[in-house]
N, C-alpha and C. Protein backbone atom coordinates (compact mmCIF):
# COMPACT_ATOMS: atom_id res chain seq x y z
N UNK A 1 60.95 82.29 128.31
CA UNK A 1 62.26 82.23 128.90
C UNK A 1 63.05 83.46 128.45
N UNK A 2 63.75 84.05 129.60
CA UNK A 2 64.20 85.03 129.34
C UNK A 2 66.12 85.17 129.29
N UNK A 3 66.64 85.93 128.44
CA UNK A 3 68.31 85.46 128.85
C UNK A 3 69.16 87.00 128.33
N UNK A 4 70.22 86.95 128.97
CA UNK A 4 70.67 87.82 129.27
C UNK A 4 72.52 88.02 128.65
N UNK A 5 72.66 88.68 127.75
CA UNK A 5 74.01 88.75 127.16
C UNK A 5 74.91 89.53 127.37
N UNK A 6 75.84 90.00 128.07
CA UNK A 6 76.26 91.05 128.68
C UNK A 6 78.04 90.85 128.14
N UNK A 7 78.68 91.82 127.97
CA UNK A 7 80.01 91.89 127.59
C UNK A 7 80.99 92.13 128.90
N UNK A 8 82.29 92.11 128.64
CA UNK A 8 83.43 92.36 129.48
C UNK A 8 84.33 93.13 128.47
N UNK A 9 84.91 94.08 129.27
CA UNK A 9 85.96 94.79 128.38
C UNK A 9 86.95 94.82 129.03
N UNK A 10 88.23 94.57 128.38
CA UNK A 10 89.58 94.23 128.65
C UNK A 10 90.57 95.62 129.31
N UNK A 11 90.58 95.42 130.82
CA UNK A 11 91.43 96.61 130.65
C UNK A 11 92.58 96.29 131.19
N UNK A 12 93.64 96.91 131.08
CA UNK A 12 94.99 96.35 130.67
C UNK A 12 95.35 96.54 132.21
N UNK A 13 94.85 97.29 133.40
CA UNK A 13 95.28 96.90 134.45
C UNK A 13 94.27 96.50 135.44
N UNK A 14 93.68 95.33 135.14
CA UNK A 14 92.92 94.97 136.34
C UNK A 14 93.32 93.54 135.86
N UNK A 15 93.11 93.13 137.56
CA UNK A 15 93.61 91.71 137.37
C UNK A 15 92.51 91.01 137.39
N UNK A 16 92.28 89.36 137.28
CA UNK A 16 91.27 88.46 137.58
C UNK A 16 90.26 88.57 137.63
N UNK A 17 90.21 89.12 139.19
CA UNK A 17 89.20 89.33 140.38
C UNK A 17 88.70 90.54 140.24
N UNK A 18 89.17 92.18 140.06
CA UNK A 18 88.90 92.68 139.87
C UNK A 18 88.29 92.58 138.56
N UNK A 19 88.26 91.86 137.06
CA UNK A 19 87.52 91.60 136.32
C UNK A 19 86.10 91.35 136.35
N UNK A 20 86.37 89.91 137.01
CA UNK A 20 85.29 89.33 137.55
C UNK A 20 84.72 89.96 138.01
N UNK A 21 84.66 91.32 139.26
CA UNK A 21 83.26 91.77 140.12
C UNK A 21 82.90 92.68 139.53
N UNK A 22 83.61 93.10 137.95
CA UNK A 22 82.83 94.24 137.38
C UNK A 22 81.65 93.77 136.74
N UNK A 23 81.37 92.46 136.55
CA UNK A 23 80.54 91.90 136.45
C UNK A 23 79.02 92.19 137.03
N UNK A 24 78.09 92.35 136.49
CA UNK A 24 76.95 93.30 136.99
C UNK A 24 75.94 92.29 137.73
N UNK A 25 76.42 91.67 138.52
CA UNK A 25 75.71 90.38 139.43
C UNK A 25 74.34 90.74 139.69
N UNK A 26 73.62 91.69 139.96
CA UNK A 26 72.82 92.07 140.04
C UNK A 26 71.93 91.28 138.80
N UNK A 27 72.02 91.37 137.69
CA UNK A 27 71.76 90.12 136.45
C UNK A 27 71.54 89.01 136.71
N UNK A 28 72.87 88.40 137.48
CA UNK A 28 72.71 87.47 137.39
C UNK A 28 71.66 87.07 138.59
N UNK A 29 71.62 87.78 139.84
CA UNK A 29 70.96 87.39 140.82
C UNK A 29 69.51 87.66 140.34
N UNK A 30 68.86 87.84 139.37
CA UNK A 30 67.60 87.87 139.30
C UNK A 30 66.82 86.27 139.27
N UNK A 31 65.51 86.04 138.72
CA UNK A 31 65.12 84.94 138.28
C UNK A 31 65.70 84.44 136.68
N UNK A 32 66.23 85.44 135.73
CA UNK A 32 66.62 85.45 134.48
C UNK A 32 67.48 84.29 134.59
N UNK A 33 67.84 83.74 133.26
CA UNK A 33 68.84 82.81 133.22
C UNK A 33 69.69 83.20 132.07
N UNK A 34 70.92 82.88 132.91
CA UNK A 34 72.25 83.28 131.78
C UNK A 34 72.73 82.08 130.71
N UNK A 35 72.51 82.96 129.12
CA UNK A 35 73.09 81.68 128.75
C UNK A 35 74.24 81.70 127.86
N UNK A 36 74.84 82.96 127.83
CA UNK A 36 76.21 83.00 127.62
C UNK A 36 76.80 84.22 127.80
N UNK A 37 78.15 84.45 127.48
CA UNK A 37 78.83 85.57 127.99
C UNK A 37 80.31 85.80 126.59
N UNK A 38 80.03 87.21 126.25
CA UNK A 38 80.61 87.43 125.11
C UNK A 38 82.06 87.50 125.89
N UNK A 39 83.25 87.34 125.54
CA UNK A 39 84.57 87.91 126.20
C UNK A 39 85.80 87.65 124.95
N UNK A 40 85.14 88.69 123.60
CA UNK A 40 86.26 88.81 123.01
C UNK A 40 87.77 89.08 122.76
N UNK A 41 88.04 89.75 124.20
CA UNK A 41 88.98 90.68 124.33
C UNK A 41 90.02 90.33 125.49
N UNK A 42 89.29 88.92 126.29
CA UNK A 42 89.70 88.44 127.48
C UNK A 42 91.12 87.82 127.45
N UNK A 43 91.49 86.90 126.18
CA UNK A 43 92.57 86.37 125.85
C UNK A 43 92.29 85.09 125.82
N UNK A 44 93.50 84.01 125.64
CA UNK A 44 93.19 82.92 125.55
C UNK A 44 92.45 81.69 126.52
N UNK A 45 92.94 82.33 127.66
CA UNK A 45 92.42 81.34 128.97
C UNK A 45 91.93 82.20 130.06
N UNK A 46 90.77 83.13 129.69
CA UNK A 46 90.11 84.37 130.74
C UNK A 46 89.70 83.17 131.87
N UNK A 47 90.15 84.27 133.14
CA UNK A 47 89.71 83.10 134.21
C UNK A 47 88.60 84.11 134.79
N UNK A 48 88.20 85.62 134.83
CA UNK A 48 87.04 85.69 135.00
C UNK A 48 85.64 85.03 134.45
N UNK A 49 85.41 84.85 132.96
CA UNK A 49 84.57 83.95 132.80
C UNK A 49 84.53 82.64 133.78
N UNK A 50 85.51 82.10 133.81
CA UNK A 50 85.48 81.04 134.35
C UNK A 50 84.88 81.13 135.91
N UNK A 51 85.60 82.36 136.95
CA UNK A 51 84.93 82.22 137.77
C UNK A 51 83.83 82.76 137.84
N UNK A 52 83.21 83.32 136.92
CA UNK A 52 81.50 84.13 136.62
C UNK A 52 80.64 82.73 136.16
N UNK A 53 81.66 81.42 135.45
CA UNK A 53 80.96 80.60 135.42
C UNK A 53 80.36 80.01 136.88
N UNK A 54 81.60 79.25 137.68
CA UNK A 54 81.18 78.96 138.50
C UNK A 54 80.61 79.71 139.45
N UNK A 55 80.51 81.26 139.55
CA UNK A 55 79.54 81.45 140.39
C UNK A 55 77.78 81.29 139.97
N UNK A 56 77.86 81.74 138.72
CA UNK A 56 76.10 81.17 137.89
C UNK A 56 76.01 79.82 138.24
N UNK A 57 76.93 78.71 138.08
CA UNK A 57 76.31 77.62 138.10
C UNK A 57 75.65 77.17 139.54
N UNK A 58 76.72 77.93 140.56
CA UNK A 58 76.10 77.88 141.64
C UNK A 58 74.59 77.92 142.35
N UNK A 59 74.54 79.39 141.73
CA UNK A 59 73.74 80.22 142.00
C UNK A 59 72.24 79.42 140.95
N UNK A 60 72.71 78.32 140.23
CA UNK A 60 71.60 77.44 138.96
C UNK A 60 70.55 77.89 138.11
N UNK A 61 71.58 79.07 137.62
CA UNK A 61 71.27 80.10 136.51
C UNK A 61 71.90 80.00 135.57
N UNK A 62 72.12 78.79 135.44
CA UNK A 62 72.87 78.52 133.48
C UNK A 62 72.08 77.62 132.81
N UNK A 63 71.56 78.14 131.62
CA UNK A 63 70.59 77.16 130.66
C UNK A 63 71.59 75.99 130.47
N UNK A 64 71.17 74.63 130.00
CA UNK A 64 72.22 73.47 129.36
C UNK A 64 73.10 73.70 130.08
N UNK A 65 73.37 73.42 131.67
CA UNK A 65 74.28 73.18 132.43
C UNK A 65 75.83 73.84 132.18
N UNK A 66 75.53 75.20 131.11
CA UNK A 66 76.53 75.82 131.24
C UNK A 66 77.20 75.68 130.05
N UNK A 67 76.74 74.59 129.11
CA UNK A 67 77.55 74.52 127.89
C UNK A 67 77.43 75.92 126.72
N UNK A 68 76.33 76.37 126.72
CA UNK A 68 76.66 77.23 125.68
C UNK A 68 77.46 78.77 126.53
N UNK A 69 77.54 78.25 127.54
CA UNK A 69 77.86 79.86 128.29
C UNK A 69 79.03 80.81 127.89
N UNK A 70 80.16 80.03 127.15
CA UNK A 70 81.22 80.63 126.67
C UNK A 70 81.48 80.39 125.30
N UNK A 71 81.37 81.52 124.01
CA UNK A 71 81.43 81.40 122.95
C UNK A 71 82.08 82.70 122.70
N UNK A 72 83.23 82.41 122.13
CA UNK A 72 84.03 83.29 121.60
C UNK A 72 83.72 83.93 120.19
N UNK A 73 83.91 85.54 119.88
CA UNK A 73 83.16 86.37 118.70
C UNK A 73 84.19 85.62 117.52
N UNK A 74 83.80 85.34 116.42
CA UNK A 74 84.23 85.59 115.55
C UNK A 74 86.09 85.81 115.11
N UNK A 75 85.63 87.45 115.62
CA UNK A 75 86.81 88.33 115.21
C UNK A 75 88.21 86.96 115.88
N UNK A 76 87.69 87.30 117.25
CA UNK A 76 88.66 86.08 118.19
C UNK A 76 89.20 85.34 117.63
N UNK A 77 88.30 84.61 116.61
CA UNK A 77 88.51 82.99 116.45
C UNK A 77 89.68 83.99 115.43
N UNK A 78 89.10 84.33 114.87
CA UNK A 78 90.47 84.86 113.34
C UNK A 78 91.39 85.29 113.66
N UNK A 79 91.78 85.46 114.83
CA UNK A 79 93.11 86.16 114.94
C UNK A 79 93.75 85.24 116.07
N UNK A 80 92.86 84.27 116.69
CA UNK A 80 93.59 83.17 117.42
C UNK A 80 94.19 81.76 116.26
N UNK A 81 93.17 82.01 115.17
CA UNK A 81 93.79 81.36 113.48
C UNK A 81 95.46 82.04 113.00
N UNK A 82 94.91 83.13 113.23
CA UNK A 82 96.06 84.03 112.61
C UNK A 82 97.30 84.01 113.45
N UNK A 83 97.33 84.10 114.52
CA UNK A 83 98.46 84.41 115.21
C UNK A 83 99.07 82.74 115.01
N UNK A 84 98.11 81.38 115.47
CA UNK A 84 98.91 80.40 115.71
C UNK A 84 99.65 80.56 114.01
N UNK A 85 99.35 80.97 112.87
CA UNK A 85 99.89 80.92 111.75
C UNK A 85 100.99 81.48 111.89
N UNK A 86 101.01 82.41 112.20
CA UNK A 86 102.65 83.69 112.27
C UNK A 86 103.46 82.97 113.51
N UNK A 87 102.82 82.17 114.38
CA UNK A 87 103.60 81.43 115.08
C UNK A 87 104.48 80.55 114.77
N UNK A 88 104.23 80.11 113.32
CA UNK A 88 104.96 78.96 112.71
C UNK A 88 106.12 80.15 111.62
N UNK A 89 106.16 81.07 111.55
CA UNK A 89 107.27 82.10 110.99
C UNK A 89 107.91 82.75 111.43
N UNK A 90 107.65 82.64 113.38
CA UNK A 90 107.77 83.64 114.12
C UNK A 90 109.42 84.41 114.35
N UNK A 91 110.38 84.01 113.83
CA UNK A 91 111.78 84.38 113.47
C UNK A 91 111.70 85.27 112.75
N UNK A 92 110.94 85.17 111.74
CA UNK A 92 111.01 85.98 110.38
C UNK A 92 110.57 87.35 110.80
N UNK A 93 109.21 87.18 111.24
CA UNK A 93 108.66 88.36 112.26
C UNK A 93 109.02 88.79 113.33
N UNK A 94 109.77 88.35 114.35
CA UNK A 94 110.50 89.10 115.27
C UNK A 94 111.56 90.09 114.30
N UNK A 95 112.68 89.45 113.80
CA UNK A 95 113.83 89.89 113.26
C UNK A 95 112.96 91.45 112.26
N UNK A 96 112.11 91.38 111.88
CA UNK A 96 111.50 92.14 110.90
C UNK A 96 110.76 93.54 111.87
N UNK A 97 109.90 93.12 113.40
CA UNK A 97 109.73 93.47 114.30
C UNK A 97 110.82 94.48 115.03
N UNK A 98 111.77 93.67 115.52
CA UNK A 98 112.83 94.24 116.08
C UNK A 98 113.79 95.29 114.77
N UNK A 99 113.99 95.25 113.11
CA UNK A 99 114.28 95.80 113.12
C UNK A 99 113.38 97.33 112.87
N UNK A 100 111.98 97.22 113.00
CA UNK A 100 111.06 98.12 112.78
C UNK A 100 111.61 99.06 114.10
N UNK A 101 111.63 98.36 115.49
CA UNK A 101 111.55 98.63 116.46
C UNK A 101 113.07 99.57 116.70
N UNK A 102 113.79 99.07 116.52
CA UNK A 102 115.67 99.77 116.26
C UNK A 102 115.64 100.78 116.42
N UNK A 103 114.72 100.90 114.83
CA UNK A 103 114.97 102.55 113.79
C UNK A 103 113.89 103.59 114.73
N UNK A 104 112.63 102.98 114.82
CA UNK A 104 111.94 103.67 115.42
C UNK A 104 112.33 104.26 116.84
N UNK A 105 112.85 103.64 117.74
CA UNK A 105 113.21 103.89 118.88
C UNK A 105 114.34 105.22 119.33
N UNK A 106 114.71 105.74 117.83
CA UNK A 106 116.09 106.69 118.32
C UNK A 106 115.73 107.56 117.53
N UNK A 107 115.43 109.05 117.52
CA UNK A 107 115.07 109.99 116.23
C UNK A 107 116.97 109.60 115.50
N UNK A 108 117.70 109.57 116.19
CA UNK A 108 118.99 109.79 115.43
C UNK A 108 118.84 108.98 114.16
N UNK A 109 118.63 107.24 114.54
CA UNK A 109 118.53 106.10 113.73
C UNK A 109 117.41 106.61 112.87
N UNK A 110 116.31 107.07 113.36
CA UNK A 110 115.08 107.42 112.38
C UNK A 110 115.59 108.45 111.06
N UNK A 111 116.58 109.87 111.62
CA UNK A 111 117.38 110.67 110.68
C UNK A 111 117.93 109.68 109.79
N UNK A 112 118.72 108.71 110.11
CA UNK A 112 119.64 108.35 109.29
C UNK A 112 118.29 106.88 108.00
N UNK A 113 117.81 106.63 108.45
CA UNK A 113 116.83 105.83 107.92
C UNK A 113 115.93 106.90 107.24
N UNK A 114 115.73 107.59 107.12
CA UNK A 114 114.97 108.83 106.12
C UNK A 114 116.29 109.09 105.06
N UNK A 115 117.17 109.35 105.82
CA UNK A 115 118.48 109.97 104.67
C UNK A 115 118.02 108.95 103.10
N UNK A 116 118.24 107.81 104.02
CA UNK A 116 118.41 106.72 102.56
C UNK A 116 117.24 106.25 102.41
N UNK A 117 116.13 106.59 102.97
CA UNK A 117 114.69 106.51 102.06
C UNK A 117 114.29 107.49 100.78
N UNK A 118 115.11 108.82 101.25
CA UNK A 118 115.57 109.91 99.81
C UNK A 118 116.37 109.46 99.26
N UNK A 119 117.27 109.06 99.35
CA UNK A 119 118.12 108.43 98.58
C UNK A 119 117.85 107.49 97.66
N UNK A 120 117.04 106.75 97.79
CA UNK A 120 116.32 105.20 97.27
C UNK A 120 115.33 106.19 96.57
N UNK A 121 114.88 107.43 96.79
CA UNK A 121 113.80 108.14 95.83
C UNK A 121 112.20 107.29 96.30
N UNK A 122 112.32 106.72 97.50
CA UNK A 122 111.29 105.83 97.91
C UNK A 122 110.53 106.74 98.46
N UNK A 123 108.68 107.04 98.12
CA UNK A 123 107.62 107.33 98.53
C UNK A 123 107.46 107.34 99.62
N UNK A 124 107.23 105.81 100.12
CA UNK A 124 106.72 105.40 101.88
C UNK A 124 107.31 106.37 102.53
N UNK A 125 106.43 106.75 103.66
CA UNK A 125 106.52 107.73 104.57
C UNK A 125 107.55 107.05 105.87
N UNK A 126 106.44 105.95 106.29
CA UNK A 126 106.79 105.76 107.58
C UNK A 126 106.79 104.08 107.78
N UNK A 127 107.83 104.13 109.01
CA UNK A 127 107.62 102.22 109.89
C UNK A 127 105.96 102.30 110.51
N UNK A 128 105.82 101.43 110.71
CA UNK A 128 104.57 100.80 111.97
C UNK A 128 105.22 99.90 112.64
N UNK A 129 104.64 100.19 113.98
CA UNK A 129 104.90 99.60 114.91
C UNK A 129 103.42 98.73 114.92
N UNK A 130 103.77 97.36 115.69
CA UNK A 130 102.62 96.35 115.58
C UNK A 130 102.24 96.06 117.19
N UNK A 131 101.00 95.65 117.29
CA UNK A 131 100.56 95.05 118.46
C UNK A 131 101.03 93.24 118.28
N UNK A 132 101.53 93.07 119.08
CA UNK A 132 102.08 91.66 119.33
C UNK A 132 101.02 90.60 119.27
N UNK A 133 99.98 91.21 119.80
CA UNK A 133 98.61 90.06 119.93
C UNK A 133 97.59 90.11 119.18
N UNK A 134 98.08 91.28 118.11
CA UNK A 134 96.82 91.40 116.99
C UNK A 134 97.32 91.15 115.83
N UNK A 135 96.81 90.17 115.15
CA UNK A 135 98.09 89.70 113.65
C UNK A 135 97.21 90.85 112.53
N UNK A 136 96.00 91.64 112.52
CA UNK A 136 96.36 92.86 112.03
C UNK A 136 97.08 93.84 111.95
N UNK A 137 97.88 93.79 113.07
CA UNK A 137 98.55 95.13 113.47
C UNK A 137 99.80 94.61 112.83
N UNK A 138 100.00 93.27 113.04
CA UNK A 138 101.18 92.97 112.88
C UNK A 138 101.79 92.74 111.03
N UNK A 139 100.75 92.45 110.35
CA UNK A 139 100.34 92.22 109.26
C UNK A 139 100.49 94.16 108.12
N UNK A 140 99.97 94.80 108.97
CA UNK A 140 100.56 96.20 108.87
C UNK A 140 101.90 96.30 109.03
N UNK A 141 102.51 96.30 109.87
CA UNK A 141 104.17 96.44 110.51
C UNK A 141 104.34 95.70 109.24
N UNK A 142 104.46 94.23 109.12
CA UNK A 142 104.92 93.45 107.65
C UNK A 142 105.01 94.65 106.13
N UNK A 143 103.80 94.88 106.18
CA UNK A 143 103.16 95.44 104.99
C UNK A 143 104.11 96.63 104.58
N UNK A 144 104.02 97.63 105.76
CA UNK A 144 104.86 98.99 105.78
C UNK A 144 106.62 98.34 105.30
N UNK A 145 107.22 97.60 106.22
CA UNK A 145 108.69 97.76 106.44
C UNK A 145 108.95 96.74 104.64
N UNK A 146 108.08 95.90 104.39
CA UNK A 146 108.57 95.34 103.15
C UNK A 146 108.71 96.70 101.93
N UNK A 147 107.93 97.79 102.33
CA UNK A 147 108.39 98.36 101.20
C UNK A 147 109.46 99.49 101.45
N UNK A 148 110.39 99.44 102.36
CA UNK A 148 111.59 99.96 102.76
C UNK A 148 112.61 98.33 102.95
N UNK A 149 112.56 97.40 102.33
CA UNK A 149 113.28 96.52 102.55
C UNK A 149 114.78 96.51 101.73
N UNK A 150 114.74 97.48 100.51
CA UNK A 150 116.32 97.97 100.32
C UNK A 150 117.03 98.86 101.28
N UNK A 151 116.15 99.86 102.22
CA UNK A 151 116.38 100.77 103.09
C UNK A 151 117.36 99.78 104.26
N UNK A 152 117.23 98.84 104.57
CA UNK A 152 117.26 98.33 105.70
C UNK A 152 119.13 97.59 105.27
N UNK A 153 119.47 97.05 104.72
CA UNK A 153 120.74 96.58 104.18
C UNK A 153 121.96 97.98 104.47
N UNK A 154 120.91 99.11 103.63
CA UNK A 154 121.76 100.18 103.51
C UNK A 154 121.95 100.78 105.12
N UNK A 155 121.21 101.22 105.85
CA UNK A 155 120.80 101.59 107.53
C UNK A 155 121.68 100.39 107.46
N UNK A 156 121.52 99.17 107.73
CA UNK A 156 122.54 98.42 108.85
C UNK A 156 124.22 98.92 108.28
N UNK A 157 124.60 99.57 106.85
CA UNK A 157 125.89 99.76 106.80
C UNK A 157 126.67 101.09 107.53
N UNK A 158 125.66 101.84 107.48
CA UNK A 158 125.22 103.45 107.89
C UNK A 158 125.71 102.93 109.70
N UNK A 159 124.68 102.03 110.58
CA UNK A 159 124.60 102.13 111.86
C UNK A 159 125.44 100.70 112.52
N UNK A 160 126.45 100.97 112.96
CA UNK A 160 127.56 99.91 113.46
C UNK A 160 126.98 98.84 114.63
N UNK A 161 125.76 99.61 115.32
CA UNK A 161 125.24 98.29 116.23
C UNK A 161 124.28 97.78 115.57
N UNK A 162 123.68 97.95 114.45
CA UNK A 162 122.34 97.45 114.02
C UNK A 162 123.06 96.02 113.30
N UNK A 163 122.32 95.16 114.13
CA UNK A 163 123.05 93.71 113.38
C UNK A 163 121.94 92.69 113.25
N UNK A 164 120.27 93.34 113.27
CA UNK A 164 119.37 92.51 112.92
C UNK A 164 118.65 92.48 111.39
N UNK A 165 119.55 92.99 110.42
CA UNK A 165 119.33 93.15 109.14
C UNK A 165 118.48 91.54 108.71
N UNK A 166 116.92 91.93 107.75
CA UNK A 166 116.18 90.67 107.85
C UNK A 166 117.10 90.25 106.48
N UNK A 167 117.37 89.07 106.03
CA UNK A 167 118.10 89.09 105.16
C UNK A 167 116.92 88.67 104.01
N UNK A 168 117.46 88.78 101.89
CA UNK A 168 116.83 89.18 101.12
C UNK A 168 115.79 87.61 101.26
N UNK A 169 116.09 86.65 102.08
CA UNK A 169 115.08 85.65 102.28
C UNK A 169 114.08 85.70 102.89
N UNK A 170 114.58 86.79 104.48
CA UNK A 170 112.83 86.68 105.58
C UNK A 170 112.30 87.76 104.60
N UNK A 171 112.70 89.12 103.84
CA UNK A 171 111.82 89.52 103.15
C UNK A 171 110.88 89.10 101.73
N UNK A 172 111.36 87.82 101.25
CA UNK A 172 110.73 87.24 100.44
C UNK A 172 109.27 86.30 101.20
N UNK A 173 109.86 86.02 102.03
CA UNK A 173 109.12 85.01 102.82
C UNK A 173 108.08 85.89 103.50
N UNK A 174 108.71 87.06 104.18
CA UNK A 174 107.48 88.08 104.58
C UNK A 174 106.50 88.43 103.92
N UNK A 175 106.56 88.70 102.18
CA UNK A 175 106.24 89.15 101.26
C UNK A 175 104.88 88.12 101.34
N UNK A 176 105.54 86.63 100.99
CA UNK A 176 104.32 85.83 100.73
C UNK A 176 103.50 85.75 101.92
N UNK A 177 103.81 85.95 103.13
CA UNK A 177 102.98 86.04 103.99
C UNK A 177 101.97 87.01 103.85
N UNK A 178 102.07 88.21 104.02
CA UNK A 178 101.58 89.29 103.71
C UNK A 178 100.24 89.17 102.27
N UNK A 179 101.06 88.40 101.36
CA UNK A 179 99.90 88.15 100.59
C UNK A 179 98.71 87.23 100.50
N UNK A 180 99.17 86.15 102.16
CA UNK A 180 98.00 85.42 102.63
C UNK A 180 97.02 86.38 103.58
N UNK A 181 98.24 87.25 104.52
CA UNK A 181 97.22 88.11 105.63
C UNK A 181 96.35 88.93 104.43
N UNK A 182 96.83 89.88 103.63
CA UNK A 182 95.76 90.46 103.19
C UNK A 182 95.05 90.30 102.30
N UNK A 183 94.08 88.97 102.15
CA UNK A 183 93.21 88.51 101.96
C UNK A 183 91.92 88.79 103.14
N UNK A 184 92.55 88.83 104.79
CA UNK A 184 91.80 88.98 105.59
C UNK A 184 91.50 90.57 105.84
């Protein structure tokens, strides 16, 4: 018995359908039988698998009626762990987010947020900006802005619209987070 493992890669502008027919059918239309399909990158509820399922099952090219056909990598599972976690803090991390996002967004605000990173005699170079759907990325962004977290009190006195200052609690609370993410 022969079987066939083939990937999908996520690209940020194709929809569904166009997913789905990049799909190399040609595979599937052989005598081979499919018995699963990697789609790490698809998101939480990929509906191309789904309709690549039902076209295999059709077509009665799925070993075990299709049950093992969708198994998510690993990495997936840990960061679909991870995110529902930061989901339960998710205030703390926006407010911390948005004010990463502020400073970064204006060289002016960025000038004035360097002023008093010399000032503070503070090392750290730079903010990170985070990917929203990767709690590595985001776990970085945490990591970076906690160690400019006196910077940020001083910038909101400095800049008259900045009024998302995280206060000395979401950075405590960030802190311990940070020391669960990087374990991973």
């Amino acid at each position: 018995m022969q079987s066939k493992e083939e990937t999908l890669e996520q690209t940020t502008s194709a929809t569904n359908e166009e997913m789905t027919n990049r799909v190399d059918t040609d595979t599937i239309d052989t005598e081979e039988n499919v018995t699963n399909k990697d789609d790490e990158n698809l998101g939480p509820k990929p509906k191309p698998i789904e309709n690549l399922k039902i076209y295999v099952r059709n077509k009665r090219r799925l070993l075990c009626e299709g049950r093992l056909f969708h198994v998510r990598c690993c990495a997936h599972i840990l960061n679909l762990i991870a995110q529902d976690g930061l989901s339960e803090i998710k205030q703390i991390v926006d407010v911390i987010r948005d004010s990463v996002e502020y400073v970064r967004r204006s060289d002016a605000r960025l000038k004035i947020f360097s002023e008093i990173v010399k000032q503070l005699n503070l090392l750290e170079k730079k903010l990170v900006d985070d990917c929203h759907t990767r709690w590595n990325s985001t776990y970085e962004m945490l990591a970076a802005a906690i160690k400019f977290k006196d910077v940020f009190p001083k910038f909101a006195n400095q800049e008259l619209h900045y009024d998302i200052c995280p206060s000395a609690e979401d950075w405590t609370k960030a802190e311990k987070i940070c020391s669960v993410l990087e374990l991973f």
